[in-house]
C-alpha atoms as a PDB file:
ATOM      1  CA  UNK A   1       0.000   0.000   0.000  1.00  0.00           C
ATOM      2  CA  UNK A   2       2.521   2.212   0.943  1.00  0.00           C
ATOM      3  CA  UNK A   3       4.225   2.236  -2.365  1.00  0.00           C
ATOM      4  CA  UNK A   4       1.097   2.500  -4.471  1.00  0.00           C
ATOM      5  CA  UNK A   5       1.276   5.952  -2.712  1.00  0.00           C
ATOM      6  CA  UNK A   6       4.787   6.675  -3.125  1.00  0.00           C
ATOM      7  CA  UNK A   7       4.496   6.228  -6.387  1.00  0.00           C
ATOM      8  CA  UNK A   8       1.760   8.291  -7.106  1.00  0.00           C
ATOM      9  CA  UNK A   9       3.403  10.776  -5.329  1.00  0.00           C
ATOM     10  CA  UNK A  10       6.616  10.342  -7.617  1.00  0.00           C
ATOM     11  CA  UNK A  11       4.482  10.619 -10.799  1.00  0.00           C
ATOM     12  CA  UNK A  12       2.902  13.757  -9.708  1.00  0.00           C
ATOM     13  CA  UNK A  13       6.422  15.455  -8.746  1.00  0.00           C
ATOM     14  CA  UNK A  14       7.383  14.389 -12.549  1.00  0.00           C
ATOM     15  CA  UNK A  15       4.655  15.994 -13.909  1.00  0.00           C
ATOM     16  CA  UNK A  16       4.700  19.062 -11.712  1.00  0.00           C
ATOM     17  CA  UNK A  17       8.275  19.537 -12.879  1.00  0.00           C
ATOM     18  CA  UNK A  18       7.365  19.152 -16.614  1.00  0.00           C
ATOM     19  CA  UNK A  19       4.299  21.159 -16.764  1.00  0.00           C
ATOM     20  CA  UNK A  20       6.787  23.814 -15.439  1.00  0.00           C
ATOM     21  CA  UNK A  21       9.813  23.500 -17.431  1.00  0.00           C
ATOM     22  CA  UNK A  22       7.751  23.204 -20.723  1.00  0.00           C
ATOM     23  CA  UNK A  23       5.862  20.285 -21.014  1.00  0.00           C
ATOM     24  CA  UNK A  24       4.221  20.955 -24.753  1.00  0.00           C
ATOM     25  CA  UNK A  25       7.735  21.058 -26.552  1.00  0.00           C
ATOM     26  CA  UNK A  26       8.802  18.116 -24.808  1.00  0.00           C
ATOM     27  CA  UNK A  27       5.365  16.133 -25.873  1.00  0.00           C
ATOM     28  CA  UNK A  28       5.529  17.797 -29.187  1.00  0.00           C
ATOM     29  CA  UNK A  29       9.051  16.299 -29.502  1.00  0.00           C
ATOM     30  CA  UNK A  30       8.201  12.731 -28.257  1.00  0.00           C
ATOM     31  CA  UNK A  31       5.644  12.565 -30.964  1.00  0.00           C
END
């Protein structure tokens, strides 16, 4: 259980962080 939230917490820092720095270019780029 613990995990599953640690996780989720992970995921959200990484998206936090991307949103911020520029997330579009980066998604335009993966595609």
């Amino acid at each position: 259980m613990r995990g599953r939230g640690f996780g989720r917490l992970l995921l959200n820092r990484c998206l936090e962080a991307a949103s911020r720095r520029g997330a579009r270019e980066h998604y335009t780029a993966a595609l």
